[in-house]
Protein backbone atom coordinates (compact mmCIF):
# COMPACT_ATOMS: atom_id res chain seq x y z
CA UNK A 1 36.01 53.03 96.12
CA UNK A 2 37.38 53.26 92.29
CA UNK A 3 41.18 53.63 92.31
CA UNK A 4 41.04 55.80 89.35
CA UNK A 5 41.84 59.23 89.48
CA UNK A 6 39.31 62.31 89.25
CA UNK A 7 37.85 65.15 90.30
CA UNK A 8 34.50 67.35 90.10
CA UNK A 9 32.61 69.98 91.36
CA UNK A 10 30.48 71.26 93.67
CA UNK A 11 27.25 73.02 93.83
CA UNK A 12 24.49 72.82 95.31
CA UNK A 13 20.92 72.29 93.52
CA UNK A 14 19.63 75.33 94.85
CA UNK A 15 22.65 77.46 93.28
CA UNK A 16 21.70 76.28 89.72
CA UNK A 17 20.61 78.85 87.44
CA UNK A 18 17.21 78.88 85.85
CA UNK A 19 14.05 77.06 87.76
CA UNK A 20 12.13 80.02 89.35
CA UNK A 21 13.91 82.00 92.40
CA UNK A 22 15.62 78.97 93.06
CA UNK A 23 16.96 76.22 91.52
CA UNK A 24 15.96 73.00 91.14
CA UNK A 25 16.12 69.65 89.15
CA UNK A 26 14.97 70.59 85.95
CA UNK A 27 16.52 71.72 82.70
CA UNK A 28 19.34 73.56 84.24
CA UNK A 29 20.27 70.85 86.20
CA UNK A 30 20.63 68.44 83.11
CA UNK A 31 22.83 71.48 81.43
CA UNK A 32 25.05 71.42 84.45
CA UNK A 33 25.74 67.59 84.27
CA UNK A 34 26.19 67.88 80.54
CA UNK A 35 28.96 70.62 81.21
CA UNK A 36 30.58 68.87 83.75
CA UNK A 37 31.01 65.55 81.43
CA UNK A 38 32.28 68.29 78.73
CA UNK A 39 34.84 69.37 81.16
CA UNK A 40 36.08 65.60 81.96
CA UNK A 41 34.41 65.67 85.28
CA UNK A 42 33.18 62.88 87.12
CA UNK A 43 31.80 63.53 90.05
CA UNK A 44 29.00 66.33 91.28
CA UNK A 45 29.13 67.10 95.02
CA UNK A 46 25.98 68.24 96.33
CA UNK A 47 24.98 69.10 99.82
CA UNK A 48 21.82 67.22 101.72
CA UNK A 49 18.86 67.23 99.49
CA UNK A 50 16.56 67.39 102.59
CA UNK A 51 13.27 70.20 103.22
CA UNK A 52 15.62 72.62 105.32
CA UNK A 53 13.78 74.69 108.20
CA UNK A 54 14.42 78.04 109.48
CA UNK A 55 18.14 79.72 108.56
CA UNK A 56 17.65 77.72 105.10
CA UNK A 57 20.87 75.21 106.14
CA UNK A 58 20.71 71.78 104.59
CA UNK A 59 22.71 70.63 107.63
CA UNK A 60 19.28 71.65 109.79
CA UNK A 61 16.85 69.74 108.04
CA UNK A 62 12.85 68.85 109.06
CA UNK A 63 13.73 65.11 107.97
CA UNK A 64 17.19 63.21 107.01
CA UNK A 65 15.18 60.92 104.60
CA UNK A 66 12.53 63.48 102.76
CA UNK A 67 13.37 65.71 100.15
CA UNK A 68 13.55 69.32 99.80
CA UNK A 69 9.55 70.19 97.99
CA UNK A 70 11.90 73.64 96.82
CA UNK A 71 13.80 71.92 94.33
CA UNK A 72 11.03 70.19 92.46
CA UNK A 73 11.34 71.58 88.81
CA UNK A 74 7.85 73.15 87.51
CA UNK A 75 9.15 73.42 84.13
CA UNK A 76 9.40 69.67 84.05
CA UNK A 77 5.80 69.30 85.79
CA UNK A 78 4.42 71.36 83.28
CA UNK A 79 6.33 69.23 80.48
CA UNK A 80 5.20 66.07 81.81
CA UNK A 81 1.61 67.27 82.08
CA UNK A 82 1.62 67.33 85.94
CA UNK A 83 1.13 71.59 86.04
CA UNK A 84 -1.03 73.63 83.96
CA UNK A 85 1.47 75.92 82.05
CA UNK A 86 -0.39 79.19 83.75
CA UNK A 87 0.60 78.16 86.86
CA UNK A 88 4.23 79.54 86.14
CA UNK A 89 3.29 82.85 86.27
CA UNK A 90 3.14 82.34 90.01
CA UNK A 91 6.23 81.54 90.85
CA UNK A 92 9.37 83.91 91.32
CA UNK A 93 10.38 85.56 88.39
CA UNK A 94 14.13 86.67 89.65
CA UNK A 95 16.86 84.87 88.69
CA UNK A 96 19.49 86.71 90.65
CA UNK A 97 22.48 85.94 92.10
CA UNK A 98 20.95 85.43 95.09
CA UNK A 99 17.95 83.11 96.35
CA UNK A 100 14.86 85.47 97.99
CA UNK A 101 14.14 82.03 100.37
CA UNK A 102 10.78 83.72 101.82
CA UNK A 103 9.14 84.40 98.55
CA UNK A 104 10.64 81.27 96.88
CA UNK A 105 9.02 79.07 99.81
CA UNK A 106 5.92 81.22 100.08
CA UNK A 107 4.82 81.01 96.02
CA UNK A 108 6.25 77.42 95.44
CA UNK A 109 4.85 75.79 98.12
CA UNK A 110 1.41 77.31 97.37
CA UNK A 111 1.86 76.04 93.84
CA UNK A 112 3.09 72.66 94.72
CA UNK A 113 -0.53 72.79 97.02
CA UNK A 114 -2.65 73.15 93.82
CA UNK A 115 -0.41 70.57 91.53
CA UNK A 116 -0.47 67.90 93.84
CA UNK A 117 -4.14 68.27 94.80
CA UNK A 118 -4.61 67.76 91.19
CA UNK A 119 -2.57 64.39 91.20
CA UNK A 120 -4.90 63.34 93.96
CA UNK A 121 -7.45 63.57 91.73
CA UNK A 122 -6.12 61.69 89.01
CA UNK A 123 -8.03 58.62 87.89
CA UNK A 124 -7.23 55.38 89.73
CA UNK A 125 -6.19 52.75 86.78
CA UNK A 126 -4.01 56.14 85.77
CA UNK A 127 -0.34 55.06 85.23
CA UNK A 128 1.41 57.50 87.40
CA UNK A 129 -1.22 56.67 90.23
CA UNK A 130 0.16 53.51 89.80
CA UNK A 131 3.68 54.95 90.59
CA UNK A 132 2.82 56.67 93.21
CA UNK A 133 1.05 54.06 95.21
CA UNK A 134 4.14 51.71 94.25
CA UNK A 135 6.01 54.59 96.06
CA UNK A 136 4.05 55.06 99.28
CA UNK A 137 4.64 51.06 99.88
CA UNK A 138 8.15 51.31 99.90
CA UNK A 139 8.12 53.90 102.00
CA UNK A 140 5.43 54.47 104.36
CA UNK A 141 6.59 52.01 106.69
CA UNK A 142 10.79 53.21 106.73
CA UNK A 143 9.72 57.03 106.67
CA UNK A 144 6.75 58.48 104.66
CA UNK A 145 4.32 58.22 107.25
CA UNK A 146 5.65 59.97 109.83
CA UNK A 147 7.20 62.59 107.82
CA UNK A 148 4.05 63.55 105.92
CA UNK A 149 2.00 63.44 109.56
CA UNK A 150 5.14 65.46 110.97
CA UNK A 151 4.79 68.33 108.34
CA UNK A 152 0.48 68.49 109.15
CA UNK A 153 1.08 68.77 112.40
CA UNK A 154 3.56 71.50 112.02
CA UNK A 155 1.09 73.57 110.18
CA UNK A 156 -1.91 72.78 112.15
CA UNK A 157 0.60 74.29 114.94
CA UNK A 158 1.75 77.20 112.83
CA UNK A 159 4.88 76.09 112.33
CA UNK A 160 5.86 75.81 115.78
CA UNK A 161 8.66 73.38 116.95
CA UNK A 162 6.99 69.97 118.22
CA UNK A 163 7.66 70.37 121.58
CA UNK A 164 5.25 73.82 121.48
CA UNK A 165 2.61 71.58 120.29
CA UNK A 166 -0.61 71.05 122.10
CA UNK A 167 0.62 67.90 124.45
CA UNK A 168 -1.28 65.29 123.17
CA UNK A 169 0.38 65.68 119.99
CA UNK A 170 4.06 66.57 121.00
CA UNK A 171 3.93 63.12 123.20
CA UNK A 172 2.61 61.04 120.39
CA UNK A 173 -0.54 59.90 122.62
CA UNK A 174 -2.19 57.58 120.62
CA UNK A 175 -5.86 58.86 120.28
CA UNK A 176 -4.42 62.07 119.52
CA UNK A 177 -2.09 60.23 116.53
CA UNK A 178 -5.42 58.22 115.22
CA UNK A 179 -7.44 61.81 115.85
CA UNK A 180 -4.95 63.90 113.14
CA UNK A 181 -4.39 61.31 110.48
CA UNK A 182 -7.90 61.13 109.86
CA UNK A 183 -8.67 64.80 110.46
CA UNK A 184 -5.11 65.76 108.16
CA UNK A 185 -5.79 63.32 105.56
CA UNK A 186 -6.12 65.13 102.98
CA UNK A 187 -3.04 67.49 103.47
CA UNK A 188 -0.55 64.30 104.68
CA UNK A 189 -1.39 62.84 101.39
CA UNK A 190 -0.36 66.07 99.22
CA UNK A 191 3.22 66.00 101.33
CA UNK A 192 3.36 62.44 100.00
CA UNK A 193 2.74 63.69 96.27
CA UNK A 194 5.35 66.21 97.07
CA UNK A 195 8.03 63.51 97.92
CA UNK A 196 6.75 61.16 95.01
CA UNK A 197 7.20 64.12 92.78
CA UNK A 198 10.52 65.03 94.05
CA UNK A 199 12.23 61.67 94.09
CA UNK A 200 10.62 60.83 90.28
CA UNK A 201 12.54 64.22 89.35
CA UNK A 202 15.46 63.21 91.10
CA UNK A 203 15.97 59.56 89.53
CA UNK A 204 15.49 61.11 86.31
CA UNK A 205 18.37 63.64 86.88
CA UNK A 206 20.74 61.01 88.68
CA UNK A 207 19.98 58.65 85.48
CA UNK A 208 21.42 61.68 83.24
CA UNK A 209 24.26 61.88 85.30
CA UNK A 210 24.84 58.14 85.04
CA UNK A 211 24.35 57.99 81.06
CA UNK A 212 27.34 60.78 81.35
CA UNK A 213 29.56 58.85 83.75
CA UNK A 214 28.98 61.50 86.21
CA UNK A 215 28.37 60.10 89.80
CA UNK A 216 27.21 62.24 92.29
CA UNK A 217 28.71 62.51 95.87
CA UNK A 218 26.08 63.34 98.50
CA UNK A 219 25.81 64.58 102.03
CA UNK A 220 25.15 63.14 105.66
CA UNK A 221 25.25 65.97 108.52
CA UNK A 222 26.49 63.20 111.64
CA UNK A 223 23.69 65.34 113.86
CA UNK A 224 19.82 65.61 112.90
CA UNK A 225 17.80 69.07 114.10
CA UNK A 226 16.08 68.82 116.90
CA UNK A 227 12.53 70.34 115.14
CA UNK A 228 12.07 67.48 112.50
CA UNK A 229 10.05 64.24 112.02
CA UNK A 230 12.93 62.10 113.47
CA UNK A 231 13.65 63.44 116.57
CA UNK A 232 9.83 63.98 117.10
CA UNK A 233 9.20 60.00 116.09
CA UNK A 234 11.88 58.57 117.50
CA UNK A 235 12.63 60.53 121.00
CA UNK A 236 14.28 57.20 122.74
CA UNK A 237 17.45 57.89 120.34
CA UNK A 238 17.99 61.15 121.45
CA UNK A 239 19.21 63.06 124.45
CA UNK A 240 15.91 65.20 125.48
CA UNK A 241 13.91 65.73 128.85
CA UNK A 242 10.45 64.60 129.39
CA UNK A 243 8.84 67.79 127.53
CA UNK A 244 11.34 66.90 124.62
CA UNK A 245 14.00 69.73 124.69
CA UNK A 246 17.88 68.67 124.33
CA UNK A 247 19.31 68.60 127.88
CA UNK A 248 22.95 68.68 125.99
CA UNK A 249 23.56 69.83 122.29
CA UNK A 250 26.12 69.50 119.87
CA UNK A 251 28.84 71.73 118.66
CA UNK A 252 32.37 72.16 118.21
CA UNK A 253 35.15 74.20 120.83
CA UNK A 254 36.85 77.04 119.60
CA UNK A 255 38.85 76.52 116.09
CA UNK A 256 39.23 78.29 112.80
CA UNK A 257 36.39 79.68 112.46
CA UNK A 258 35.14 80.78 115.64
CA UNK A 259 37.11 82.13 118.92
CA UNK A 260 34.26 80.68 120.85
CA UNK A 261 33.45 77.46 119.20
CA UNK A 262 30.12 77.31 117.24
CA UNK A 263 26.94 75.98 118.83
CA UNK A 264 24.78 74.24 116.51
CA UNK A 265 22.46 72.76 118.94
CA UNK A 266 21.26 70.05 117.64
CA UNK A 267 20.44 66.96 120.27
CA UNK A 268 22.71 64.62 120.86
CA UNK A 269 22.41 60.58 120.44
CA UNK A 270 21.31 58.43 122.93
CA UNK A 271 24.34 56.00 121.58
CA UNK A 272 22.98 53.06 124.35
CA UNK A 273 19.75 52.91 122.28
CA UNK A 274 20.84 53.26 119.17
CA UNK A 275 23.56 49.86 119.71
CA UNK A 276 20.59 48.26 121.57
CA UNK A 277 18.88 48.21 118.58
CA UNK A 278 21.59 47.32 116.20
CA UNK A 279 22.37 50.93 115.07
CA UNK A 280 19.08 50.01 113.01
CA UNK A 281 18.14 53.78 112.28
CA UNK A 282 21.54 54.26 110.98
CA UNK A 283 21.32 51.74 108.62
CA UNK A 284 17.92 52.82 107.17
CA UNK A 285 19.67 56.38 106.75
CA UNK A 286 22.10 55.40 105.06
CA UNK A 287 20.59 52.79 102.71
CA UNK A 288 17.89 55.56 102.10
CA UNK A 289 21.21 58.28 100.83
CA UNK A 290 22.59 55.36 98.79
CA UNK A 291 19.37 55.28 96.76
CA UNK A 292 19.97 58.70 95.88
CA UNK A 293 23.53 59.37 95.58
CA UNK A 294 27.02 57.11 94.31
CA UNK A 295 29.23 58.44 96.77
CA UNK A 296 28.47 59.96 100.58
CA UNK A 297 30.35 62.63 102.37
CA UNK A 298 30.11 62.28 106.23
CA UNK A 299 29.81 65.65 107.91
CA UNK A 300 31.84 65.75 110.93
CA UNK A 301 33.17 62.42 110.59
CA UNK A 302 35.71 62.94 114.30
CA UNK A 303 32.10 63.16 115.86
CA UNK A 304 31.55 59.46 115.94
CA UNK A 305 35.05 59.43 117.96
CA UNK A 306 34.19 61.49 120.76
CA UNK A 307 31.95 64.62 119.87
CA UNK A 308 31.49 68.02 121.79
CA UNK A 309 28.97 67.80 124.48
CA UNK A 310 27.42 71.59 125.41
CA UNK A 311 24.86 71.36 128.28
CA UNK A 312 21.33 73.21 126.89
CA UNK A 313 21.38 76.36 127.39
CA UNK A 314 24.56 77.39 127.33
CA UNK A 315 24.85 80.93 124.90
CA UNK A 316 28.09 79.58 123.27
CA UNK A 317 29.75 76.37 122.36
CA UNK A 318 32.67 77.18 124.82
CA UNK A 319 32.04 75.28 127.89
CA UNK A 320 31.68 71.65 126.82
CA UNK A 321 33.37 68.59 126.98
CA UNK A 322 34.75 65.76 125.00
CA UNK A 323 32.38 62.66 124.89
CA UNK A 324 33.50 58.94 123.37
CA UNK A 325 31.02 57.54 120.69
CA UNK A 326 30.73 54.07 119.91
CA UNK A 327 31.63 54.76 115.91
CA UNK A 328 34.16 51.11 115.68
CA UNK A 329 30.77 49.61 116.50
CA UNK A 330 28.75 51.68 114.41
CA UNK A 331 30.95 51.76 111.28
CA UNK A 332 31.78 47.94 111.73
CA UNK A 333 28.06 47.04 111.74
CA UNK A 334 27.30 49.18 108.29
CA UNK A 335 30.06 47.55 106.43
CA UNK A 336 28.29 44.08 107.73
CA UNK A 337 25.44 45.51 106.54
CA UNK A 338 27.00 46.93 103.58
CA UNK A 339 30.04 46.13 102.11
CA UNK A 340 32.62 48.36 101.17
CA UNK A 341 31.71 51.80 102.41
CA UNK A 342 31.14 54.15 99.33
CA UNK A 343 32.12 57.38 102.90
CA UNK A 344 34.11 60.07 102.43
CA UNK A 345 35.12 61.13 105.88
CA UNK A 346 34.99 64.83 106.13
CA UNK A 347 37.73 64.23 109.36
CA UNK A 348 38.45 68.41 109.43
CA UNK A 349 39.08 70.09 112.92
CA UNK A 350 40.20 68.70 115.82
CA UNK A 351 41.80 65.25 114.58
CA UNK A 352 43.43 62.79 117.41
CA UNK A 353 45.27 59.55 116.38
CA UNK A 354 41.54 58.11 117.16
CA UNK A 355 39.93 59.80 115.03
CA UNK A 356 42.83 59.09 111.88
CA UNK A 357 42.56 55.26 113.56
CA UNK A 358 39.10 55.03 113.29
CA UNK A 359 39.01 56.63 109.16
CA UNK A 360 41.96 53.95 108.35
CA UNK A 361 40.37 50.96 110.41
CA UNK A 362 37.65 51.08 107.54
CA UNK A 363 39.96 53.05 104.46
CA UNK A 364 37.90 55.51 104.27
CA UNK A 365 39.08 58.47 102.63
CA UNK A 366 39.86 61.66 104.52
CA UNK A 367 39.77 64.97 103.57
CA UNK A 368 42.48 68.47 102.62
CA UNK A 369 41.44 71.64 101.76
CA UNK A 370 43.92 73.88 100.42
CA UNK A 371 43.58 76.89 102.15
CA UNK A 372 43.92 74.31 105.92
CA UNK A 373 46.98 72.64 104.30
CA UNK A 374 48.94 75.88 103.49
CA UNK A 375 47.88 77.91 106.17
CA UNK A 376 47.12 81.49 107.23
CA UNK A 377 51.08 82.47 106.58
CA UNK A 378 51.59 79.89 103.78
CA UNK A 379 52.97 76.83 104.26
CA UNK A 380 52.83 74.76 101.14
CA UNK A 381 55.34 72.18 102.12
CA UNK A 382 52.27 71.00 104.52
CA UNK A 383 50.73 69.60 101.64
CA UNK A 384 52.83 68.46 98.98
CA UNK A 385 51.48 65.92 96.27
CA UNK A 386 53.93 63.37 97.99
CA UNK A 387 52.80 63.85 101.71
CA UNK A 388 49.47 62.74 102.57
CA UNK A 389 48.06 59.29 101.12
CA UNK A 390 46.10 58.88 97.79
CA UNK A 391 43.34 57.75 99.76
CA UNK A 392 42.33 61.05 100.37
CA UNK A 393 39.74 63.67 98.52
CA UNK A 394 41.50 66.94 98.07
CA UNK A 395 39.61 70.37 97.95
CA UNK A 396 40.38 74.28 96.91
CA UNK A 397 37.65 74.92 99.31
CA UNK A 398 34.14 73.54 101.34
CA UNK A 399 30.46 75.16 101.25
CA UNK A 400 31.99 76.44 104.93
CA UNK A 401 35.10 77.78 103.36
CA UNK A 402 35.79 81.47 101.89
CA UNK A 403 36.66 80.95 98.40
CA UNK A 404 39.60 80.63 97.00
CA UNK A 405 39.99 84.05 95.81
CA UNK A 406 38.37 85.33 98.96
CA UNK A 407 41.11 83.32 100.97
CA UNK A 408 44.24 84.67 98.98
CA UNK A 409 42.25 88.23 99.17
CA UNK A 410 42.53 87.78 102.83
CA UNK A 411 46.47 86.86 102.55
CA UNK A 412 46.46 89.96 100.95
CA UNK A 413 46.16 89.24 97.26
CA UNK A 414 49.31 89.54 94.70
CA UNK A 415 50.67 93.25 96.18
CA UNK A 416 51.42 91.30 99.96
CA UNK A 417 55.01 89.67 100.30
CA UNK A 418 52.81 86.55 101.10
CA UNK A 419 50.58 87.15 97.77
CA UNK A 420 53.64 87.30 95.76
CA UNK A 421 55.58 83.90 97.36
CA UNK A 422 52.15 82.05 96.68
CA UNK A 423 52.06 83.26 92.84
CA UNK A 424 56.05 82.22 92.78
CA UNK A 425 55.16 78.72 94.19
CA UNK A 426 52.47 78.07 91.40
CA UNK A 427 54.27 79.72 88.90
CA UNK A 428 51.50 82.24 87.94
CA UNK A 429 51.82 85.60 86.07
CA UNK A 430 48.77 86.46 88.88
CA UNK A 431 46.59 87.56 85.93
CA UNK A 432 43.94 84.43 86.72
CA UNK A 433 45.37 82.82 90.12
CA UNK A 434 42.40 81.17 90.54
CA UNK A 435 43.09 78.54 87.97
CA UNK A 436 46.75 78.26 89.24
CA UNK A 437 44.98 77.22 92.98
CA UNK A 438 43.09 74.87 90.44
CA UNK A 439 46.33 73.26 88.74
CA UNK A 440 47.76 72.68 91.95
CA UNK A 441 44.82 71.10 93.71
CA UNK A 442 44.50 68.67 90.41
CA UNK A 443 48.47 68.11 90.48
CA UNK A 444 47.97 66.74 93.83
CA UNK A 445 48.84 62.75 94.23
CA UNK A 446 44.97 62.52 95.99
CA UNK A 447 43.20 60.46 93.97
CA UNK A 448 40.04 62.63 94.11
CA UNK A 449 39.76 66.35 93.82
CA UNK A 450 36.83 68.63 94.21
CA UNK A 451 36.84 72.36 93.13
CA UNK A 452 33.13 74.62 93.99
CA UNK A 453 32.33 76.24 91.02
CA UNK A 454 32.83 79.86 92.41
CA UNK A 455 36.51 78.73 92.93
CA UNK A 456 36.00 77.77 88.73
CA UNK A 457 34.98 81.07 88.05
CA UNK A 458 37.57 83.17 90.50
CA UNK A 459 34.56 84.66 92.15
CA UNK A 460 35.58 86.31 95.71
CA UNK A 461 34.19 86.28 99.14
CA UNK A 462 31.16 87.59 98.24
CA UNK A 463 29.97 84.54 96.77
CA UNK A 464 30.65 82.08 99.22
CA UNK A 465 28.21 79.37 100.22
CA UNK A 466 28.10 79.72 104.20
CA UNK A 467 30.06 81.55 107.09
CA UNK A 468 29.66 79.22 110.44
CA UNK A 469 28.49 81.41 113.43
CA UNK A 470 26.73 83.64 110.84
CA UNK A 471 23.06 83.58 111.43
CA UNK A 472 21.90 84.62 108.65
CA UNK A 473 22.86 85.37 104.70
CA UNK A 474 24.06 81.82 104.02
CA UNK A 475 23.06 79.44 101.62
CA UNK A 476 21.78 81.33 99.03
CA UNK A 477 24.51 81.94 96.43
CA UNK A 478 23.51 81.35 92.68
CA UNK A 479 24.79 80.60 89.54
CA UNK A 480 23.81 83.52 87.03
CA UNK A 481 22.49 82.42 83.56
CA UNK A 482 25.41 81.80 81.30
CA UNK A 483 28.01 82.35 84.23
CA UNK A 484 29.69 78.81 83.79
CA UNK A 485 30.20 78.43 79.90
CA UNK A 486 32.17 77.15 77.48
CA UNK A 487 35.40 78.82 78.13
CA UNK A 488 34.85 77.49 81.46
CA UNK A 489 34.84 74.01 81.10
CA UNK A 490 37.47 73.92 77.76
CA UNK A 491 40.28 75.32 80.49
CA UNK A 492 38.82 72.77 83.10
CA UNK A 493 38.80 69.99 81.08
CA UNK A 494 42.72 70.65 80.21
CA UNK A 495 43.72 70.72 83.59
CA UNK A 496 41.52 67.36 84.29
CA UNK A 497 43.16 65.68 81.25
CA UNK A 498 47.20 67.17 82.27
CA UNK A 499 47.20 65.96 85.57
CA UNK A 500 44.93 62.37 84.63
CA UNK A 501 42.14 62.76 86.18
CA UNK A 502 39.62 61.76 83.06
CA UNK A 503 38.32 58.42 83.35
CA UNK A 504 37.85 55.91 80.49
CA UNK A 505 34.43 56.66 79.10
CA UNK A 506 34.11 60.12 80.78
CA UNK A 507 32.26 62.76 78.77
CA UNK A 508 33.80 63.67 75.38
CA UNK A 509 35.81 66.92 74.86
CA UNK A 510 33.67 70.17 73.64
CA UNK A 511 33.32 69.89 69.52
């Protein structure tokens, strides 16, 4: 990893302004990377780009190596001659500060239906026919396939989890495989437009961030759900019964954020399998992320130590038990595989000398969030800029964090004795605390440091990303139009340059 110092944002695509309900790849996106190069940013931290299923998470996705159809950018279709410019009028016209996830699924997808049957339709010497077919061959055999087969079936079954599909299909027989790509034909190759469409969107974008020195840091969840196209095609590397339901599930015990732990249920590896194969799967995953992104955070990097083991069924996350992974193998064979591991370990929670042992084996930088590091009754001497190792990435706050304003809310704001000893530590007159949290975090001796916008923008609990345990109301927070501006990234880009965090060649100050 670059020894330089800097810092950057995140956001999710989805909280972009602009697009249509949602947002997306397009224009907006392009503004966002030109802003961040204007405030001497260099990275853009982004969560998993993959289709999400019910609850909207990116961490619960229908496939780790397809992207997400809901971020495809009609304005640039239209641009690029792909969509008729009537077809706009369809979409979602609210561009709130919130994302309406059944309507935005509900009119996009039906509008992605008619642009891509057009593509199919295209002429066959066409250029971008041409494209797409040089697409399919990389990809059909890693993923594509399946995943575009996966997504028929699911609607054939009306969007019922695999293993509540008619049996033939749920157990992969094979005249029941043969049977549904010839009868779904023409709908498994539209999902393939889709994903040619998305990923021609998305190397334009990451090509913009490049030509600003902007690299973007992207997002591996350690567990895949159990409804998507890779448990359903590859059931031998995961825990399940003979019907295909988890017989144990994943979570984490009692911390932070939950007094009972918090059950995500996804399956859990069969880790035997996946080393008797070479941790092959694992290396197509990540090779796949790396085409995408510069720089990959691992979710729940202490998992590949030992993880939480729930058995099925259980209502919470409570009664499980500590389980040892094979993650010196696995990490040992991706650097033979790949060199120097671009990972950011994400090694929050429940941290044993194994788990720091197994980050350092491989230097992989670790994580601190401010709001962990000081504490619930402030405790800044925790953290100072002199006790934890450069190697590390340090944040104001996570998408699973309050923000930072909602956090020093919850301390009690500037009237609480604590309030007031926080604002004497940085030094603030408390009239914009949020960019004193900001100062600090940059002051830091980590050598990278990432801030979520809403922390930029002193924005309060209301506008946080994602509560864990919280079923529902997550992942739908937005940028307004004109929210992050100018004044914005001038301050920013002063705090970047004080505490030298601007790389040669980054963006160029605002005129």
């Amino acid at each position: 990893m670059n020894d330089a110092r800097a810092s950057g944002l995140l956001l999710h695509p989805t909280s972009l302004p602009g697009g249509h309900g949602i947002g997306d790849l397009g224009p907006a996106a392009r503004t966002f990377v030109d802003q961040l190069a204007a405030a001497g940013q260099s990275l853009w931290q982004i969560l998993p780009l993959a289709p999400t299923s019910a609850g909207n998470s990116p961490y619960s996705a229908l496939s780790t190596f397809a992207g997400n159809p809901l971020l495809i950018s009609f304005d640039d279709l239209v641009a690029d001659g792909l969509a008729d410019g009537t077809i706009v009028a369809t979409l979602p016209a609210h561009n709130g500060d919130h994302v309406d996830f059944g309507e935005v699924t509900s009119k996009k997808l039906t509008a992605l239906n008619e642009v891509c049957g057009s593509f199919l339709r295209r002429p066959a010497d066409d250029e971008l026919w041409a494209d797409f077919e040089l697409f399919r061959a990389k990809h059909e055999a890693d993923w594509l396939d399946e995943y575009a087969l996966y997504m028929a079936l699911k609607q054939r079954h009306k969007d019922r989890p695999w293993w509540d599909w008619n049996v033939p299909y749920a157990t992969r027989e094979p005249i029941a495989i043969a049977e549904a790509r010839h009868t779904l034909g023409g709908e498994i190759r539209r999902i393939k437009v889709q994903q040619f469409l998305f990923f021609r969107q998305w190397e334009k974008l990451r090509a913009h961030a490049h030509a600003k020195c902007v690299r973007i840091v992207g997002d591996i969840p350690i567990f895949v759900a159990g409804d998507s196209a890779d448990v359903w095609s590859r059931r031998d590397l995961f825990e399940l019964d003979a019907a295909g339901r988890p017989t144990v599930v994943a979570g984490v015990p009692p911390d932070y954020f939950s007094a009972t732990g918090q059950l995500w249920g996804n399956p859990l590896y069969r880790w035997d399998a996946h080393r008797a194969e070479g941790f092959a799967w694992w290396h197509k995953r990540l090779a796949k992320t790396l085409e995408l992104v510069d720089l990959v955070r691992v979710d729940h990097f202490r998992g590949f130590e030992s993880y939480w083991e729930v058995p099925a069924g259980e209502p919470t996350a409570v009664n499980g038990r500590w389980v040892k992974a094979p993650g010196h193998e696995l990490f040992q064979s991706i650097r033979d595989r790949f060199g120097e591991l671009p990972i950011i370990a994400e090694d929050l929670g429940i941290i044993t000398e194994e788990v720091e042992h197994l980050r350092d084996r491989f230097a992989l930088p670790g994580m601190r969030v401010l709001p962990f590091e000081w504490g619930e009754d402030f405790h800044p001497e925790r953290s100072e800029s002199g006790r934890h190792p450069e190697n590390r990435v340090f944040y104001t706050g996570t998408h699973d964090n309050d923000t930072i304003m909602g956090w020093f809310a919850c301390l009690g704001g500037g009237d609480s004795e604590i309030g007031r000893r926080v604002l004497a530590y940085l030094g603030s007159d408390g009239t914009a605390p949020h960019w004193d949290f900001i100062r600090y975090a940059m002051a830091t001796n980590a050598r990278l440091v990432v801030v979520p916008v809403q922390d930029v923008l002193g924005l309060g609990s209301e506008s946080r990303m994602n509560t864990p345990g919280l079923a529902e109301g997550n992942w739908g927070w937005r940028l307004l139009p004109g929210q992050f501006g100018e004044v914005e990234t001038t301050r920013l880009r002063a705090l970047t340059a004080a505490a030298g965090r601007i790389p040669d060649g980054a963006g160029a100050a605002p005129a």
